[in-house]
N, C-alpha and C. Protein backbone atom coordinates (compact mmCIF):
# COMPACT_ATOMS: atom_id res chain seq x y z
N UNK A 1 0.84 -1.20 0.00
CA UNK A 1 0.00 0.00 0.00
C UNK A 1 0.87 1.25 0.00
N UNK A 2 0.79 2.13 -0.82
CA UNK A 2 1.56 3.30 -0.57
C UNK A 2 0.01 4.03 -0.06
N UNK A 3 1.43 4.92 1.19
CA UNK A 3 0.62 5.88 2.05
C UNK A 3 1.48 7.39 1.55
N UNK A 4 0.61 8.22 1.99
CA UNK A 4 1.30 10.04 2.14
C UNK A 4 0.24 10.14 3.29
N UNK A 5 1.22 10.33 4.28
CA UNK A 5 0.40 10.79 5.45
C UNK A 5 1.07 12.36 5.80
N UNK A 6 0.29 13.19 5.91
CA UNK A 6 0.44 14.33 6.52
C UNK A 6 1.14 15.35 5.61
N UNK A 7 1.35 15.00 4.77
CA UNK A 7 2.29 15.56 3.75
C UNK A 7 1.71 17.30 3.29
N UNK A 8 2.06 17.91 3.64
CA UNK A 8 2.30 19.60 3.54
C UNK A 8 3.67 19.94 2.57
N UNK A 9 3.67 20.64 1.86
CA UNK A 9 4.51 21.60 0.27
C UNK A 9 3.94 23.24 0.25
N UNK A 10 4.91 23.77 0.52
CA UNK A 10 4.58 25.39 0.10
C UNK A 10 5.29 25.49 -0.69
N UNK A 11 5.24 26.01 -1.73
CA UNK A 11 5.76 26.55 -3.05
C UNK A 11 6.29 28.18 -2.70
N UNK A 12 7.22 28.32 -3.44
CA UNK A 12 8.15 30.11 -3.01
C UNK A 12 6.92 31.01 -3.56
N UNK A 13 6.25 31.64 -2.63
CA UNK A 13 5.53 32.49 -2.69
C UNK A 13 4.28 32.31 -1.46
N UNK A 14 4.19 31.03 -0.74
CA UNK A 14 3.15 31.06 -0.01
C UNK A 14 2.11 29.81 -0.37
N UNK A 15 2.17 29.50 -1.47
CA UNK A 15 0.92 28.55 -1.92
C UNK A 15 1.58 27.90 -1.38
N UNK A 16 0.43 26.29 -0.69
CA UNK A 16 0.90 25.42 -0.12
C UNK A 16 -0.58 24.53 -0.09
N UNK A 17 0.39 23.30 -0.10
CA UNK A 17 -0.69 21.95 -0.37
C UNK A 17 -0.49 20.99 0.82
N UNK A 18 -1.45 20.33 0.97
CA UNK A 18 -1.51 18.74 1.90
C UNK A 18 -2.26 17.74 1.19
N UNK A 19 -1.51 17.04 1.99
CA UNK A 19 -2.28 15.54 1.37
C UNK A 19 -2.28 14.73 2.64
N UNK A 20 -3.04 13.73 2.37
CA UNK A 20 -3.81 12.11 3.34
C UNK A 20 -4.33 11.25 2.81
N UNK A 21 -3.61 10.47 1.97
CA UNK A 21 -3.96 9.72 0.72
C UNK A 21 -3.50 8.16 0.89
N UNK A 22 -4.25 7.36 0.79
CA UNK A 22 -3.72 6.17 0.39
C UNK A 22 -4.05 5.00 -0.45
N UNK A 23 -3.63 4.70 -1.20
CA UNK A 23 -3.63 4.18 -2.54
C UNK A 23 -3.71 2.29 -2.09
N UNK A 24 -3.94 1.56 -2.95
CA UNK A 24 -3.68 -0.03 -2.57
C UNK A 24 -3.07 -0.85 -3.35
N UNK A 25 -2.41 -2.08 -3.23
CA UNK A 25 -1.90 -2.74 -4.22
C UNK A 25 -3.22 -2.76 -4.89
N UNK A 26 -3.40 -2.69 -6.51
CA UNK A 26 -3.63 -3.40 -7.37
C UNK A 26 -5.45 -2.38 -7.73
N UNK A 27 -4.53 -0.81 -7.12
CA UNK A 27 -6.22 0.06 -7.16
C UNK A 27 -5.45 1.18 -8.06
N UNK A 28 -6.86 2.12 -8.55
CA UNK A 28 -6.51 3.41 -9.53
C UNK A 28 -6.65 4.43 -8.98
N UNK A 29 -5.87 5.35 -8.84
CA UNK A 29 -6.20 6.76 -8.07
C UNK A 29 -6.58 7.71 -8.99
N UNK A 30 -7.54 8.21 -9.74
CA UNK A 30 -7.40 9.48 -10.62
C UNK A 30 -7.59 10.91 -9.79
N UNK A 31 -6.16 11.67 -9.95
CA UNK A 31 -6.31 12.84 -9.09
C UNK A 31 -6.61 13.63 -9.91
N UNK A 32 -8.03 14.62 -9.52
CA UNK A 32 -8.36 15.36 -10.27
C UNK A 32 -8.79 16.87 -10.17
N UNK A 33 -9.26 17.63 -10.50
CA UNK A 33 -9.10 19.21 -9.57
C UNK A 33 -9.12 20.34 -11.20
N UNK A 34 -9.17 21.60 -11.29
CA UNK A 34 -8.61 22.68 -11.63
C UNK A 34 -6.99 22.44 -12.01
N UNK A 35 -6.07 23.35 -12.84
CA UNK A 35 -4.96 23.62 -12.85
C UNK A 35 -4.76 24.90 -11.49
N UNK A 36 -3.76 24.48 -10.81
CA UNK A 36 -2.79 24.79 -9.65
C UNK A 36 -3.45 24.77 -8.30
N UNK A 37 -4.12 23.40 -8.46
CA UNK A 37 -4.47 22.77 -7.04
C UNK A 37 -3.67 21.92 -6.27
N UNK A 38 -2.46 21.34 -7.11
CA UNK A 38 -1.84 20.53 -6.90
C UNK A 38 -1.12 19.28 -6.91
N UNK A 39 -2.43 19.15 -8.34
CA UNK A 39 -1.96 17.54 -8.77
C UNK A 39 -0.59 17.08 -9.15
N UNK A 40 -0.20 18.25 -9.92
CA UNK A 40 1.17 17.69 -10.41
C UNK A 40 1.98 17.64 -9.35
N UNK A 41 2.45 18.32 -8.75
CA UNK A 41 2.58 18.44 -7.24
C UNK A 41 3.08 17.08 -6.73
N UNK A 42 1.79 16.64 -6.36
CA UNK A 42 1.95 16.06 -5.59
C UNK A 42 2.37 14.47 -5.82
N UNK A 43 2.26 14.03 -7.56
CA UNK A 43 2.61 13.26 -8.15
C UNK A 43 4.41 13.68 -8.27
N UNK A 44 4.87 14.92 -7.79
CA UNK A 44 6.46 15.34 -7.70
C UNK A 44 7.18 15.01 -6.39
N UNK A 45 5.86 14.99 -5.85
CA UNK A 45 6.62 14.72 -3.83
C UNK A 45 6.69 12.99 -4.10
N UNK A 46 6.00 12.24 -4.54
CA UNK A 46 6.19 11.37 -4.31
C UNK A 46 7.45 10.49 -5.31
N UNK A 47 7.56 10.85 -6.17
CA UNK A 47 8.58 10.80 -7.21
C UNK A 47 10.07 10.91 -6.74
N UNK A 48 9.85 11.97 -5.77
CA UNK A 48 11.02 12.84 -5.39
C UNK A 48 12.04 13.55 -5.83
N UNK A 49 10.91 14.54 -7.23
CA UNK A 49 11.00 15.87 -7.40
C UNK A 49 10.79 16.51 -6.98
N UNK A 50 9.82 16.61 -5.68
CA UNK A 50 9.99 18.07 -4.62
C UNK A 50 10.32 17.20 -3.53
N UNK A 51 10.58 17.61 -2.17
CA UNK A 51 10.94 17.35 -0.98
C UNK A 51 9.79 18.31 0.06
N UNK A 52 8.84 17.28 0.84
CA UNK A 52 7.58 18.30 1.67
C UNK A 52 8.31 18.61 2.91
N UNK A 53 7.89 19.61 3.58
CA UNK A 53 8.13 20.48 4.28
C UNK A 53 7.71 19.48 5.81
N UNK A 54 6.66 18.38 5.40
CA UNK A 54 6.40 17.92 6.67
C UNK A 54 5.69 16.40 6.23
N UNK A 55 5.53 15.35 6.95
CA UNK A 55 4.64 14.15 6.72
C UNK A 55 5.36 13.12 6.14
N UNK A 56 5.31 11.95 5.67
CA UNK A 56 5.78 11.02 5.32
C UNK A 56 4.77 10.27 4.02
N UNK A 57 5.52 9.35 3.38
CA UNK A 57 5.55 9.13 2.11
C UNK A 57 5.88 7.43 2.30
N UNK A 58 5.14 6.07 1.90
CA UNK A 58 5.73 4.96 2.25
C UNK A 58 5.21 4.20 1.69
N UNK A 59 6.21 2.63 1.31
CA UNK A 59 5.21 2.08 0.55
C UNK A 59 5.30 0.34 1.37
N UNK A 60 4.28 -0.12 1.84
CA UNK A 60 4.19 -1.12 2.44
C UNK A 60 5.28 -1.03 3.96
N UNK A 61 4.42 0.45 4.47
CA UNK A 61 5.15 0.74 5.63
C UNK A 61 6.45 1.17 6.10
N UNK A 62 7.19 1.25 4.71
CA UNK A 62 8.64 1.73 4.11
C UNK A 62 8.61 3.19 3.81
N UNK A 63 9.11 4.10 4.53
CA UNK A 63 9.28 5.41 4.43
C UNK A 63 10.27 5.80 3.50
N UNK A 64 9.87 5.98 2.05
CA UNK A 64 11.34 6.06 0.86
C UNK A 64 11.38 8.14 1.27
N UNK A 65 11.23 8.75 1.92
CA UNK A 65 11.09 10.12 1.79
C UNK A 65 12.64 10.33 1.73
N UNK A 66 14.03 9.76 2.22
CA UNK A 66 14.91 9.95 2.49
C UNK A 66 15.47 9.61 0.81
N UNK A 67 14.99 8.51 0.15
CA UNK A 67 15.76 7.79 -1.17
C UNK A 67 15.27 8.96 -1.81
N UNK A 68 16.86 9.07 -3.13
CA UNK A 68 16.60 9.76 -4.47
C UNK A 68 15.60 9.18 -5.55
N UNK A 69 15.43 10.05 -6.12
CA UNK A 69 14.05 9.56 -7.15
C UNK A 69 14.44 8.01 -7.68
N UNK A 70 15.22 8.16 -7.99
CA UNK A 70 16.39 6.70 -9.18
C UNK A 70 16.02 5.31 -8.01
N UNK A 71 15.86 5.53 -6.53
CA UNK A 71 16.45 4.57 -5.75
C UNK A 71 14.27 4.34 -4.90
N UNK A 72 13.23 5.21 -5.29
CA UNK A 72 12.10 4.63 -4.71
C UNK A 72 11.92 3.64 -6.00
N UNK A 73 10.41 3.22 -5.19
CA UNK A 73 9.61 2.06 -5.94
C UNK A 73 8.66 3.12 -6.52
N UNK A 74 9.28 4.21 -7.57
CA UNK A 74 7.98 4.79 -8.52
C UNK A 74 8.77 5.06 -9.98
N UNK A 75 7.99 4.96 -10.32
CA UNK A 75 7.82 5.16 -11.75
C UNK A 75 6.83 6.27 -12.74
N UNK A 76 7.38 7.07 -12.93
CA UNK A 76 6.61 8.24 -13.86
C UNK A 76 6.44 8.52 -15.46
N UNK A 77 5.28 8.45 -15.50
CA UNK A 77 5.20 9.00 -17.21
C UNK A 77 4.37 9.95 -17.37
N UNK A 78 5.34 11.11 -18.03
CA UNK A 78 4.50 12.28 -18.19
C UNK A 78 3.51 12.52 -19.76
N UNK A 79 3.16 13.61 -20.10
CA UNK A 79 2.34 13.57 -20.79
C UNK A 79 3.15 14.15 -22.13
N UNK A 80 3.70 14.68 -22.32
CA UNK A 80 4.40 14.12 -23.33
C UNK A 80 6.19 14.09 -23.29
N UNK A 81 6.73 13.97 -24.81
CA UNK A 81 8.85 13.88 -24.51
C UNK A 81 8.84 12.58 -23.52
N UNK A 82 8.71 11.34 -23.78
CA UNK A 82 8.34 10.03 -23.05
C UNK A 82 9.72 9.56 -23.97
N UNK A 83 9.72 9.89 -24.93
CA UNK A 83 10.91 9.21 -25.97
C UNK A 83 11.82 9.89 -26.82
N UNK A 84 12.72 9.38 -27.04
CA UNK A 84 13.97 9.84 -27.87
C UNK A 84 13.86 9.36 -29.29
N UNK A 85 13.55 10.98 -30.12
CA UNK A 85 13.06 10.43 -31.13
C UNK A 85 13.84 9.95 -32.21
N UNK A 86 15.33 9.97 -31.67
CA UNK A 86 16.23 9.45 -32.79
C UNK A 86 16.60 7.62 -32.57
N UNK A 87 15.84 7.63 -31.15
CA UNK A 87 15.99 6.10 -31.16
C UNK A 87 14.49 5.43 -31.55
N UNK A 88 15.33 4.04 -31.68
CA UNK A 88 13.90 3.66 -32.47
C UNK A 88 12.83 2.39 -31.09
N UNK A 89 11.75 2.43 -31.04
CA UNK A 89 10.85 2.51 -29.93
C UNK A 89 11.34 1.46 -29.09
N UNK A 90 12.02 -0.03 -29.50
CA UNK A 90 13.16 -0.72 -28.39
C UNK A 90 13.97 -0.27 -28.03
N UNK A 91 14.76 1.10 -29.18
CA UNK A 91 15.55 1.31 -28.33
C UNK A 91 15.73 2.81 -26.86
N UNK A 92 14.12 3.16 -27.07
CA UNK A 92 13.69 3.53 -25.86
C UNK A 92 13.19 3.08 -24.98
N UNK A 93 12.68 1.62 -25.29
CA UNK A 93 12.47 0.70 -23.67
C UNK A 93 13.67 0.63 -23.37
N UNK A 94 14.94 0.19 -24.13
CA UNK A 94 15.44 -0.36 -23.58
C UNK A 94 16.46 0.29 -22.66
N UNK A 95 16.37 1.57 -22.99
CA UNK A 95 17.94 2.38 -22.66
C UNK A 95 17.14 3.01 -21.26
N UNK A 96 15.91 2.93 -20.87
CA UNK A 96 15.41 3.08 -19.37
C UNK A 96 15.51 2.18 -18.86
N UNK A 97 15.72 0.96 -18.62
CA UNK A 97 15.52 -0.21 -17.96
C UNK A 97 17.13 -0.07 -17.01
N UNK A 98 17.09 -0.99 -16.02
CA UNK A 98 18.27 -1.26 -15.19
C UNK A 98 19.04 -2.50 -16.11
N UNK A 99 20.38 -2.32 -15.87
CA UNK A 99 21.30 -2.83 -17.12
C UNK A 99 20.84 -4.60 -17.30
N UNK A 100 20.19 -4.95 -16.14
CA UNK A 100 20.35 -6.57 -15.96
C UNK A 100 19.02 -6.43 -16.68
N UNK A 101 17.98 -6.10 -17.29
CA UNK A 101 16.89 -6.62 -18.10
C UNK A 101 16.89 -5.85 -19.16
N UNK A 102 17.99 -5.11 -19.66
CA UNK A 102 18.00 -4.47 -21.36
C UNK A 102 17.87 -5.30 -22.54
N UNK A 103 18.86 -6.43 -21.92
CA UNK A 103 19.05 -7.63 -22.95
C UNK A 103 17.48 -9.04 -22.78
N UNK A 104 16.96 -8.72 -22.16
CA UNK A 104 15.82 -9.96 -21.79
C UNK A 104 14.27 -9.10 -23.12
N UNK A 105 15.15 -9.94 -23.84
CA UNK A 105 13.91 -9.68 -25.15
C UNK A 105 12.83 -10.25 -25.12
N UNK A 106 12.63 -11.33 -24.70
CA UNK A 106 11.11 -12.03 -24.25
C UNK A 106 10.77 -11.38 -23.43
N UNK A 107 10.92 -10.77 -22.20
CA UNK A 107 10.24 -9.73 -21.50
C UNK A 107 9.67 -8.17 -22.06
N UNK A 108 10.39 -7.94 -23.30
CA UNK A 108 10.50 -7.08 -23.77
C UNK A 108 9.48 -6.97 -24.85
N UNK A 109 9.71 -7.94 -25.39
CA UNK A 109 8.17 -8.38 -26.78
C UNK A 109 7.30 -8.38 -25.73
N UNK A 110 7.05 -9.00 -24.90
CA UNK A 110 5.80 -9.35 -23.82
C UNK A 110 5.12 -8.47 -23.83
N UNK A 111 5.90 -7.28 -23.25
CA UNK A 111 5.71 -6.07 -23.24
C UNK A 111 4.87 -5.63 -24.25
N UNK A 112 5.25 -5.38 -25.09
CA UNK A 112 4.53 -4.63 -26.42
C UNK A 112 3.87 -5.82 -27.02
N UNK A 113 3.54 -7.21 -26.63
CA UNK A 113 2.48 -7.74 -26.95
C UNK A 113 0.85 -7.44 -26.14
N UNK A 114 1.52 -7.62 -24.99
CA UNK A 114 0.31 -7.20 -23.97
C UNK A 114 0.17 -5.83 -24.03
N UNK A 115 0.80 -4.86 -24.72
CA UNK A 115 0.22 -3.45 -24.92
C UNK A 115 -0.76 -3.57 -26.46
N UNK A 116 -0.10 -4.29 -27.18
CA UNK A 116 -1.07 -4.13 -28.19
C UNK A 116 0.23 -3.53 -29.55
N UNK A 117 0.99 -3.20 -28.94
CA UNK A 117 2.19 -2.26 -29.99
C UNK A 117 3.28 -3.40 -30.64
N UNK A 118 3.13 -4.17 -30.67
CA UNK A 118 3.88 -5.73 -31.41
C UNK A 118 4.59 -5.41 -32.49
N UNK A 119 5.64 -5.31 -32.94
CA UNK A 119 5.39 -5.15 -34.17
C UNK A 119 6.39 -3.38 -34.51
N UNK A 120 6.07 -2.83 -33.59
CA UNK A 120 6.78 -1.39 -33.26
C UNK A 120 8.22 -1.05 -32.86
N UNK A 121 8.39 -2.02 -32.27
CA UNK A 121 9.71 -2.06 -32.45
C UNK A 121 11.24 -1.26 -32.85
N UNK A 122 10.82 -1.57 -33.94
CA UNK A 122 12.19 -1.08 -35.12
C UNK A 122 11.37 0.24 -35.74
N UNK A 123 10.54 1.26 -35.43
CA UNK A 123 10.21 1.78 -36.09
C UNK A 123 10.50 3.17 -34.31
N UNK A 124 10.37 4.20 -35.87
CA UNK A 124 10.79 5.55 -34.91
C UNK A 124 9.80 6.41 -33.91
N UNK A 125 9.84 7.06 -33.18
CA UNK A 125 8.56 7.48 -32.44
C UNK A 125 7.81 8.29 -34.05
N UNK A 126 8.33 9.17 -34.60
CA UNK A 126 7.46 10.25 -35.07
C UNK A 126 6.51 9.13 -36.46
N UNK A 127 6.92 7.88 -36.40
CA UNK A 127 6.60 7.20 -37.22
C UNK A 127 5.19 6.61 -36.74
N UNK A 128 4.64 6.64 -35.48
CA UNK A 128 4.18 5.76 -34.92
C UNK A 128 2.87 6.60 -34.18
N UNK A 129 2.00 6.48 -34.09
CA UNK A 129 0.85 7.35 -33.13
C UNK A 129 0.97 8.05 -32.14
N UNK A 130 0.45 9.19 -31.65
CA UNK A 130 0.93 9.27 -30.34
C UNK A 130 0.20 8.03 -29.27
N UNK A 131 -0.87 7.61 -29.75
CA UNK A 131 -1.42 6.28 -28.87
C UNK A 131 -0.25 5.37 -28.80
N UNK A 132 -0.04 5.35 -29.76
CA UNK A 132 1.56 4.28 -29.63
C UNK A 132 2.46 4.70 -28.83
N UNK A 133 2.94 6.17 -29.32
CA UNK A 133 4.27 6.48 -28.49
C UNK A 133 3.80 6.31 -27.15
N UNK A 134 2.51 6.36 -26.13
CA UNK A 134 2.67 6.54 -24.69
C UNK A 134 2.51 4.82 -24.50
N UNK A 135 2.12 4.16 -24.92
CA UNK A 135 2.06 2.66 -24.95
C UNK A 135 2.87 2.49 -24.96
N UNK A 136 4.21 2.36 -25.83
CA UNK A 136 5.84 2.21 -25.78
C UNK A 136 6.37 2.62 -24.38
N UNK A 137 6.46 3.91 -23.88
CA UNK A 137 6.53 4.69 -22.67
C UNK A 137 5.86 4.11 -21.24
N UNK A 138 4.60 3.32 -22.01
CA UNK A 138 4.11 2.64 -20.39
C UNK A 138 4.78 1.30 -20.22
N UNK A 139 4.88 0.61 -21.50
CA UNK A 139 5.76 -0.62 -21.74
C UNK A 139 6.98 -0.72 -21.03
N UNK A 140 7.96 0.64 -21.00
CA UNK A 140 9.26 0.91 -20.07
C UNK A 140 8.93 1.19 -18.97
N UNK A 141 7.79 1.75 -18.67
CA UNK A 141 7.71 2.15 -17.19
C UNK A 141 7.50 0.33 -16.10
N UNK A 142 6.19 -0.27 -17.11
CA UNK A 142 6.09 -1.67 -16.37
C UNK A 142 7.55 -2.15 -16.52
N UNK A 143 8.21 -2.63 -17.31
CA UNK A 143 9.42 -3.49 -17.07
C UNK A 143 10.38 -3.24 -16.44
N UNK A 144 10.25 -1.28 -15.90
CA UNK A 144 11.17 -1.13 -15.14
C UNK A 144 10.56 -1.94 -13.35
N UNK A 145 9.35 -2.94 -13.24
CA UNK A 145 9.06 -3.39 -12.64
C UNK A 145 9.05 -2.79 -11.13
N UNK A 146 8.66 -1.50 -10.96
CA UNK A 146 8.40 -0.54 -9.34
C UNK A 146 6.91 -0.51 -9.27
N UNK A 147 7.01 -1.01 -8.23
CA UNK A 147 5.14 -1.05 -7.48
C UNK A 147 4.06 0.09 -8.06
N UNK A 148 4.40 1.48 -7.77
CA UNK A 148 3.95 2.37 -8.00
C UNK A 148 3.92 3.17 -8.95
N UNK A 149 3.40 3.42 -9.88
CA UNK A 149 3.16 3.98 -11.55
C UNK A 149 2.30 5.46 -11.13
N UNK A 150 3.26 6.58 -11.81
CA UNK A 150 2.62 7.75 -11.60
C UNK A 150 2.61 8.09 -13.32
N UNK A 151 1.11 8.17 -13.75
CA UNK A 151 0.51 8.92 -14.37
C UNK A 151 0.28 10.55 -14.80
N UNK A 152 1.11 11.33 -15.29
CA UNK A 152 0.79 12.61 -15.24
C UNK A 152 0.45 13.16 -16.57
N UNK A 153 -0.93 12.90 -16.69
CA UNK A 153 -1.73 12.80 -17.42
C UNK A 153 -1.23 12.79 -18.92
N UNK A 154 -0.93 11.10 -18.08
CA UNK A 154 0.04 10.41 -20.02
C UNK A 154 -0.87 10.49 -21.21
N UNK A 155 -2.42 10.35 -20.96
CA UNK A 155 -3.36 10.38 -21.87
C UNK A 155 -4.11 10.88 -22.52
N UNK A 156 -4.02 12.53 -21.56
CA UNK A 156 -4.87 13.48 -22.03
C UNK A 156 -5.10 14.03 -23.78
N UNK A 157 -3.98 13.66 -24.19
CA UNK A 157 -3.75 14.63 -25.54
C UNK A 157 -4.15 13.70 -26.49
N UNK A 158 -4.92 12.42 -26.38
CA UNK A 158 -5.02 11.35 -27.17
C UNK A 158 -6.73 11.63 -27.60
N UNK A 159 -7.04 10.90 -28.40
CA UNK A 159 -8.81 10.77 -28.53
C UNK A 159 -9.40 10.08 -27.96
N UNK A 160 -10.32 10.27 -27.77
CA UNK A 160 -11.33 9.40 -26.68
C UNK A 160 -11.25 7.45 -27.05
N UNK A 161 -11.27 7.20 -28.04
CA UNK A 161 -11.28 5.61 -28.48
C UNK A 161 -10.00 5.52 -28.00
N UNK A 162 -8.72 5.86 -28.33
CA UNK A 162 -7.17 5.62 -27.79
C UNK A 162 -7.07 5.62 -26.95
N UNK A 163 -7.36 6.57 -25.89
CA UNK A 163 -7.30 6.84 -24.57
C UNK A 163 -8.41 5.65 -24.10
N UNK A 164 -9.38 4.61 -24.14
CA UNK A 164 -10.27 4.24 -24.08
C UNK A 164 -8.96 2.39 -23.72
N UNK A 165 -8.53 2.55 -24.88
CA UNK A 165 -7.94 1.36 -25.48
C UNK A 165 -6.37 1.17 -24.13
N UNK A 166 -6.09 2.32 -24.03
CA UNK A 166 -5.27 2.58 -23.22
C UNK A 166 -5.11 2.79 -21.69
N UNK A 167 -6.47 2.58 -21.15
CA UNK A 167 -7.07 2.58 -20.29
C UNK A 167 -6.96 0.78 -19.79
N UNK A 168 -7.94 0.59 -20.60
CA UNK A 168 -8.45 -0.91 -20.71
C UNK A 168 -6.87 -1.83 -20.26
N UNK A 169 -5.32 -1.61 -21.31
CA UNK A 169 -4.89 -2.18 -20.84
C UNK A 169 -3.81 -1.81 -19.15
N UNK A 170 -4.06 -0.32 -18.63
CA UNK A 170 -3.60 -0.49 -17.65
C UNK A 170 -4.49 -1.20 -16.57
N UNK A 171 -5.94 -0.72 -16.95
CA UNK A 171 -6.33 -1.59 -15.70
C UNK A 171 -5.69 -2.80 -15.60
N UNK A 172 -5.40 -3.82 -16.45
CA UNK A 172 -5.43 -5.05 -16.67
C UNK A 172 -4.35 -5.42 -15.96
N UNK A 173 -3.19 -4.70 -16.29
CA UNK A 173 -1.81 -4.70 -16.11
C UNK A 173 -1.52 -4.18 -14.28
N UNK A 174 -2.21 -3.26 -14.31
CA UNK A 174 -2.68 -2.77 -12.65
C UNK A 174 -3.13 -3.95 -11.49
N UNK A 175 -3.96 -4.75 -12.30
CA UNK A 175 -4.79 -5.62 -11.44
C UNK A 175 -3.78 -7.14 -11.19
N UNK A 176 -3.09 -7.18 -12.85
CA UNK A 176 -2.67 -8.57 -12.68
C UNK A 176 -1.00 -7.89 -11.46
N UNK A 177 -0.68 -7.06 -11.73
CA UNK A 177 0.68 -7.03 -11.47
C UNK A 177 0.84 -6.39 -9.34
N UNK A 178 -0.80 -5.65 -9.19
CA UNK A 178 -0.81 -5.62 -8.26
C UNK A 178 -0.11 -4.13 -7.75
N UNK A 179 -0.41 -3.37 -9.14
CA UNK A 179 0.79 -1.98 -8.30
C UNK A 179 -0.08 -0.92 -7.99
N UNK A 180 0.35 -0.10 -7.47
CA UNK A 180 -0.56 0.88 -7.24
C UNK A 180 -0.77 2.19 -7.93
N UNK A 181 -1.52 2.82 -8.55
CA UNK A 181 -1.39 4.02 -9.72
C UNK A 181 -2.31 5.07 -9.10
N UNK A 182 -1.30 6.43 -9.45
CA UNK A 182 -1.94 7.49 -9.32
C UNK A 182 -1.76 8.04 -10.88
N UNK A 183 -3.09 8.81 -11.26
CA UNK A 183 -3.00 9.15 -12.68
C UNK A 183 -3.82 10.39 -12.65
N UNK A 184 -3.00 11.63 -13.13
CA UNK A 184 -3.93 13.02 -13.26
C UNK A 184 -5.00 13.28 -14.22
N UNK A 185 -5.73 13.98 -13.92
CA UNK A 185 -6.69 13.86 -15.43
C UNK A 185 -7.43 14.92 -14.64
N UNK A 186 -7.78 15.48 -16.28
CA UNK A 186 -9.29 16.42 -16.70
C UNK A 186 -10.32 16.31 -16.57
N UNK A 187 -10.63 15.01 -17.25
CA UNK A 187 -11.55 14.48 -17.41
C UNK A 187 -12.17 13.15 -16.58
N UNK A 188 -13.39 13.82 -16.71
CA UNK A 188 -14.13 12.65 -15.61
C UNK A 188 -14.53 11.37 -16.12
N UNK A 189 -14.51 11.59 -17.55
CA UNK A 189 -15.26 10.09 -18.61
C UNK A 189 -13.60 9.25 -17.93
N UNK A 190 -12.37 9.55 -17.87
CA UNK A 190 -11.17 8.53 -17.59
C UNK A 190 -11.72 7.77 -16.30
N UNK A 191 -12.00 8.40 -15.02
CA UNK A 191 -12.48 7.43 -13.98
C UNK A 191 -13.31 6.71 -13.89
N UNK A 192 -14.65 7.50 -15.27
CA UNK A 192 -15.85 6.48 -14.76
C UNK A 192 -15.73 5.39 -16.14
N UNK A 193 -14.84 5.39 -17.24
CA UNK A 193 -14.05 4.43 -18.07
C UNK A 193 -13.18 3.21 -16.87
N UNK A 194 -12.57 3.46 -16.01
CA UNK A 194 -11.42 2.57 -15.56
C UNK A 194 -12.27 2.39 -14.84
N UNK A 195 -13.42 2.73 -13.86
CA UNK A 195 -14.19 2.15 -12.85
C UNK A 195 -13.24 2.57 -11.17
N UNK A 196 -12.28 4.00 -11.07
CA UNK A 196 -11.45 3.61 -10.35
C UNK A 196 -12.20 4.57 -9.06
N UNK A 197 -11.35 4.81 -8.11
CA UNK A 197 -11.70 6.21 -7.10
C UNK A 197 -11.16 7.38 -7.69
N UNK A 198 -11.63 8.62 -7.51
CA UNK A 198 -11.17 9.93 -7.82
C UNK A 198 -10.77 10.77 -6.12
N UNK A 199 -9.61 11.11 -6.78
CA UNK A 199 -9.78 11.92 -5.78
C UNK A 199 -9.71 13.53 -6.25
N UNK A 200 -10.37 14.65 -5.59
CA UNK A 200 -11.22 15.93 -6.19
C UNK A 200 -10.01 16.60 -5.29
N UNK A 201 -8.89 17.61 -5.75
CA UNK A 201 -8.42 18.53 -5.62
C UNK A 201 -8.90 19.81 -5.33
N UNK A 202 -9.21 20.43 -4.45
CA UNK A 202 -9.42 22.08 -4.99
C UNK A 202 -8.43 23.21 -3.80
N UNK A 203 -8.99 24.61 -4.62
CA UNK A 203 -7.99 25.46 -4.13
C UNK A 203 -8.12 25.85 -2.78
């Protein structure tokens, strides 16, 4: 279970956020709100791109608030620049991964079989959809195999059927693998699509 208990962030000027949130193996968080309530935020404290001012951060009772981003159990994909467009889409899974599963190509097809992107491979991002390119991008995020998958709103910029399709397979991947996801969004059709909890931000 990742927890944020008590967790307070003031930003240089005075704005300042809290949180009391807790997420479960194998559940969907869609955080949702206005722009500068906090979502991104707070998908940064836990990442450990910001550092809070107060509260704790843990995952199965493990306080990572002290570990660098590189060294928790999270994983982030933002909404867009997910890939390097001079490499070609393996060779942006592969050059995120930790050195001991770069070379494990059956894990790697798996990957982009159970996304649906098979086949993509050898071909370049600008070649390929943007439905594709964040599918490729979620493909590296699962094999980098960390409990916790942060969402910052990888999907928004897609069309409703893509984003639909893309949905469908994180739940799947969520449920079988047991991790826990927080994912930002606009839109309310994404939570009541995944069937997940929302949680409502405001100022």
């Amino acid at each position: 279970m990742l927890e944020i208990r008590g967790v307070s962030f003031t930003r240089p000027g005075g704005l300042s956020f809290s949180y009391d949130i807790t997420v479960a193996e194998g559940e969907i968080l869609a955080v949702q709100g206005p722009s500068g309530v906090g979502k991104t935020t707070l998908l940064d404290l836990i990442a450990g791109f910001e550092y809070p001012d107060s509260g704790s951060i843990s995952w199965n009772g493990s306080n990572f608030l002290a570990s660098p981003p590189w060294e928790r159990p999270v994983t982030t994909v933002f909404q867009s620049d997910n890939l390097f467009t001079h490499l070609t889409c393996l060779e942006n899974v592969r050059i995120g991964l930790p050195s001991i599963k770069r070379d494990d190509h059956a894990a790697i097809n798996a990957a982009f079989t159970r996304l649906g992107i098979d086949g993509l491979q050898n071909r370049l991002p600008d070649a390929i959809s943007g439905g594709q390119q964040q599918r490729v991008a979620l493909a590296r995020a699962l094999l980098r195999d960390k409990p916790v998958l942060l969402l910052d709103e990888s999907f928004s910029a897609l069309d409703w059927p893509t984003r639909q399709g893309c949905f469908d397979s994180l739940r799947e991947i969520t449920e079988t693998r047991q991790m826990a996801v927080l994912f930002v969004s606009h839109d309310e059709r994404d939570s009541t699509h995944l069937g997940c909890k929302s949680l409502q931000l405001t100022a």
